[in-house]
C-alpha atoms as a PDB file:
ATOM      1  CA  UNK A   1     -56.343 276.303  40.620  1.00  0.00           C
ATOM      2  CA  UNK A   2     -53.097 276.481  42.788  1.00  0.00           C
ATOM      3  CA  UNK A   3     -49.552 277.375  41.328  1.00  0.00           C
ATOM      4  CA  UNK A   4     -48.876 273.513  43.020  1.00  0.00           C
ATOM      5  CA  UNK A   5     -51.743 271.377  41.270  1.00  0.00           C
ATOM      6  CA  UNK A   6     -51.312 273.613  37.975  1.00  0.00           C
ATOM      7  CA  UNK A   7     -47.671 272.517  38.507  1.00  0.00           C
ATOM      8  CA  UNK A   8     -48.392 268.559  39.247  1.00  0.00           C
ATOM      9  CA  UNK A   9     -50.999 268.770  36.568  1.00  0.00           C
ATOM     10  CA  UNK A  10     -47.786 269.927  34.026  1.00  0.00           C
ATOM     11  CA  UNK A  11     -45.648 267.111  35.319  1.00  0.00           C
ATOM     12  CA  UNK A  12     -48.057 264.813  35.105  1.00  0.00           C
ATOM     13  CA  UNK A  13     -48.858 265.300  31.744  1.00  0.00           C
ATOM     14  CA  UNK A  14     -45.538 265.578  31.045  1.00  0.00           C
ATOM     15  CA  UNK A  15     -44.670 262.073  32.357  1.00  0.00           C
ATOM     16  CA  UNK A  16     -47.626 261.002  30.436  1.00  0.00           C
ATOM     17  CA  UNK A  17     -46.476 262.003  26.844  1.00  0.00           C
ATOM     18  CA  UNK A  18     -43.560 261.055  27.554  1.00  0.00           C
ATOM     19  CA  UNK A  19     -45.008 257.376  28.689  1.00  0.00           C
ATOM     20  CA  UNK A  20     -46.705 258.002  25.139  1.00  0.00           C
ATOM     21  CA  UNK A  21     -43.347 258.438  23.181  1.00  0.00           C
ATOM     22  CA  UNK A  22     -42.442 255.532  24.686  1.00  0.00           C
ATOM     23  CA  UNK A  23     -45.621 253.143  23.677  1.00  0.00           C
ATOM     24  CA  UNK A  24     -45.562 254.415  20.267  1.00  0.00           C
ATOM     25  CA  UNK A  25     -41.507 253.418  19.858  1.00  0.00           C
ATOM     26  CA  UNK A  26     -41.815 250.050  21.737  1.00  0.00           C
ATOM     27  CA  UNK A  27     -45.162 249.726  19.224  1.00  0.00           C
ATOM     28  CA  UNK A  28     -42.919 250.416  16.549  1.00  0.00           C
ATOM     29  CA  UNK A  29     -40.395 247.475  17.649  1.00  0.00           C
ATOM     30  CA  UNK A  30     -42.786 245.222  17.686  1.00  0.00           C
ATOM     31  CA  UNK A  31     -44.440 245.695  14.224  1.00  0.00           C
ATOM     32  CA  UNK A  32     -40.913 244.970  12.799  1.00  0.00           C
ATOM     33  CA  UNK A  33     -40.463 242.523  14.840  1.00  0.00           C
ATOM     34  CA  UNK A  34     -43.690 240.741  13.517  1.00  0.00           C
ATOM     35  CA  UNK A  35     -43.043 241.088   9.990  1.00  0.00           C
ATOM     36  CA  UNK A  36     -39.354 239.427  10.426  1.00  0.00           C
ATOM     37  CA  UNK A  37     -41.111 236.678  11.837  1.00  0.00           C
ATOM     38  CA  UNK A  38     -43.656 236.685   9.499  1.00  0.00           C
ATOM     39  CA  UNK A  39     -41.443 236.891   7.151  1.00  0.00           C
ATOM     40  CA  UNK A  40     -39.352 234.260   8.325  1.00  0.00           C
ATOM     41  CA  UNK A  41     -42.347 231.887   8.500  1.00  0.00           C
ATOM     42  CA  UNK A  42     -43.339 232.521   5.039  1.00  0.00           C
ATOM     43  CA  UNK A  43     -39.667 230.848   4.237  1.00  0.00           C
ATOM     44  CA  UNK A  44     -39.916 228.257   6.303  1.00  0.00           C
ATOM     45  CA  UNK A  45     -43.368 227.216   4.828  1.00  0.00           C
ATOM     46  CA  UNK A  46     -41.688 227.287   1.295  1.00  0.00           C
ATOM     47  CA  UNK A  47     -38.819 225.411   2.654  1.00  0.00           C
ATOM     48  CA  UNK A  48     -41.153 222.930   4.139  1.00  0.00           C
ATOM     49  CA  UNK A  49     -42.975 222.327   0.633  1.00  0.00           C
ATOM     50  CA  UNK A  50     -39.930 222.183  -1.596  1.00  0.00           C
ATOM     51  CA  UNK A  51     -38.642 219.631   1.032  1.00  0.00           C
ATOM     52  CA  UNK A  52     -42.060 217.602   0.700  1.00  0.00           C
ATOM     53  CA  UNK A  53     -41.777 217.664  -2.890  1.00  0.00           C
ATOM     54  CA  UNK A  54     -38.477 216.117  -2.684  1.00  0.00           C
ATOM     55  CA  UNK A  55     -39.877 213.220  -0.474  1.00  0.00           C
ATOM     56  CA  UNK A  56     -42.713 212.436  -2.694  1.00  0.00           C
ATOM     57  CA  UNK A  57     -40.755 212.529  -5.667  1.00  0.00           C
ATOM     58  CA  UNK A  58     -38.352 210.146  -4.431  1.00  0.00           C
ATOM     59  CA  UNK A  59     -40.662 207.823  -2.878  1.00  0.00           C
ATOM     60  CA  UNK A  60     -42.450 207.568  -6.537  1.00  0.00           C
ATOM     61  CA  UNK A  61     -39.152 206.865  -8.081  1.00  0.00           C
ATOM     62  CA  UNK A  62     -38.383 203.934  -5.150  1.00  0.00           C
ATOM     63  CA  UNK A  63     -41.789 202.527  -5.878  1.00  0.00           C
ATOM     64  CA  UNK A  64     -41.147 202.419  -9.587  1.00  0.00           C
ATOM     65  CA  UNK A  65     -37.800 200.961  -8.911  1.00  0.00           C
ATOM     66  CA  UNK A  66     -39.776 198.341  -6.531  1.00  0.00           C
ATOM     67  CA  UNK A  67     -42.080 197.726  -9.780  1.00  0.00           C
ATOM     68  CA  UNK A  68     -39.453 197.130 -12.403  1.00  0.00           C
ATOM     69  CA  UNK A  69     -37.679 194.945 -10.297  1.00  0.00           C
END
Protein backbone atom coordinates (compact mmCIF):
# COMPACT_ATOMS: atom_id res chain seq x y z
CA UNK A 1 0.00 0.00 0.00
CA UNK A 2 1.11 3.61 -1.01
CA UNK A 3 2.25 6.34 1.59
CA UNK A 4 -1.05 8.25 -0.33
CA UNK A 5 -3.91 5.52 0.13
CA UNK A 6 -2.33 4.54 3.67
CA UNK A 7 -2.71 8.33 4.15
CA UNK A 8 -6.51 8.69 2.67
CA UNK A 9 -7.24 5.46 4.41
CA UNK A 10 -6.12 7.52 7.96
CA UNK A 11 -8.25 10.48 7.01
CA UNK A 12 -10.90 8.64 6.15
CA UNK A 13 -11.21 6.85 9.13
CA UNK A 14 -10.55 9.71 10.85
CA UNK A 15 -13.55 11.62 9.40
CA UNK A 16 -15.43 8.54 10.13
CA UNK A 17 -14.99 8.41 14.01
CA UNK A 18 -15.31 11.54 14.11
CA UNK A 19 -18.87 11.27 12.08
CA UNK A 20 -19.23 8.56 14.98
CA UNK A 21 -18.66 11.07 17.92
CA UNK A 22 -21.04 12.95 16.38
CA UNK A 23 -24.05 10.19 16.01
CA UNK A 24 -23.48 9.02 19.41
CA UNK A 25 -23.89 12.92 20.91
CA UNK A 26 -26.82 13.86 18.58
CA UNK A 27 -28.16 10.09 19.86
CA UNK A 28 -27.66 11.30 23.17
CA UNK A 29 -29.90 14.59 22.50
CA UNK A 30 -32.45 12.83 21.41
CA UNK A 31 -32.93 10.22 24.22
CA UNK A 32 -33.35 13.28 26.55
CA UNK A 33 -35.25 14.78 24.43
CA UNK A 34 -37.74 11.76 24.42
CA UNK A 35 -38.00 11.32 27.99
CA UNK A 36 -38.94 15.24 28.49
CA UNK A 37 -41.60 14.56 26.23
CA UNK A 38 -42.45 11.53 27.64
CA UNK A 39 -42.37 12.90 30.56
CA UNK A 40 -44.35 15.74 29.74
CA UNK A 41 -47.09 13.48 28.31
CA UNK A 42 -47.31 11.46 31.35
CA UNK A 43 -48.51 15.02 33.01
CA UNK A 44 -50.65 15.91 30.62
CA UNK A 45 -52.49 12.48 30.79
CA UNK A 46 -52.85 13.06 34.64
CA UNK A 47 -53.95 16.52 33.99
CA UNK A 48 -56.42 15.26 31.53
CA UNK A 49 -57.98 12.70 34.17
CA UNK A 50 -58.08 14.97 37.19
CA UNK A 51 -59.83 17.44 34.76
CA UNK A 52 -62.40 14.57 33.73
CA UNK A 53 -63.00 13.82 37.20
CA UNK A 54 -63.93 17.30 37.81
CA UNK A 55 -66.52 17.21 34.90
CA UNK A 56 -68.17 14.09 35.99
CA UNK A 57 -68.35 15.08 39.41
CA UNK A 58 -70.04 18.18 38.66
CA UNK A 59 -72.34 16.93 36.16
CA UNK A 60 -73.59 14.29 39.00
CA UNK A 61 -74.05 17.10 41.38
CA UNK A 62 -76.19 19.25 38.45
CA UNK A 63 -78.24 16.15 37.88
CA UNK A 64 -78.97 15.74 41.55
CA UNK A 65 -79.72 19.37 41.75
CA UNK A 66 -82.10 18.73 38.53
CA UNK A 67 -83.69 15.80 40.79
CA UNK A 68 -84.37 17.65 43.99
CA UNK A 69 -85.79 20.36 42.25
Amino acid sequence: MEDADLQLLTVKLEQLIQRTEQLKAQNRLLRQSEQAWREERAHLIEKNEMARVKVESMISRLKALEQDS
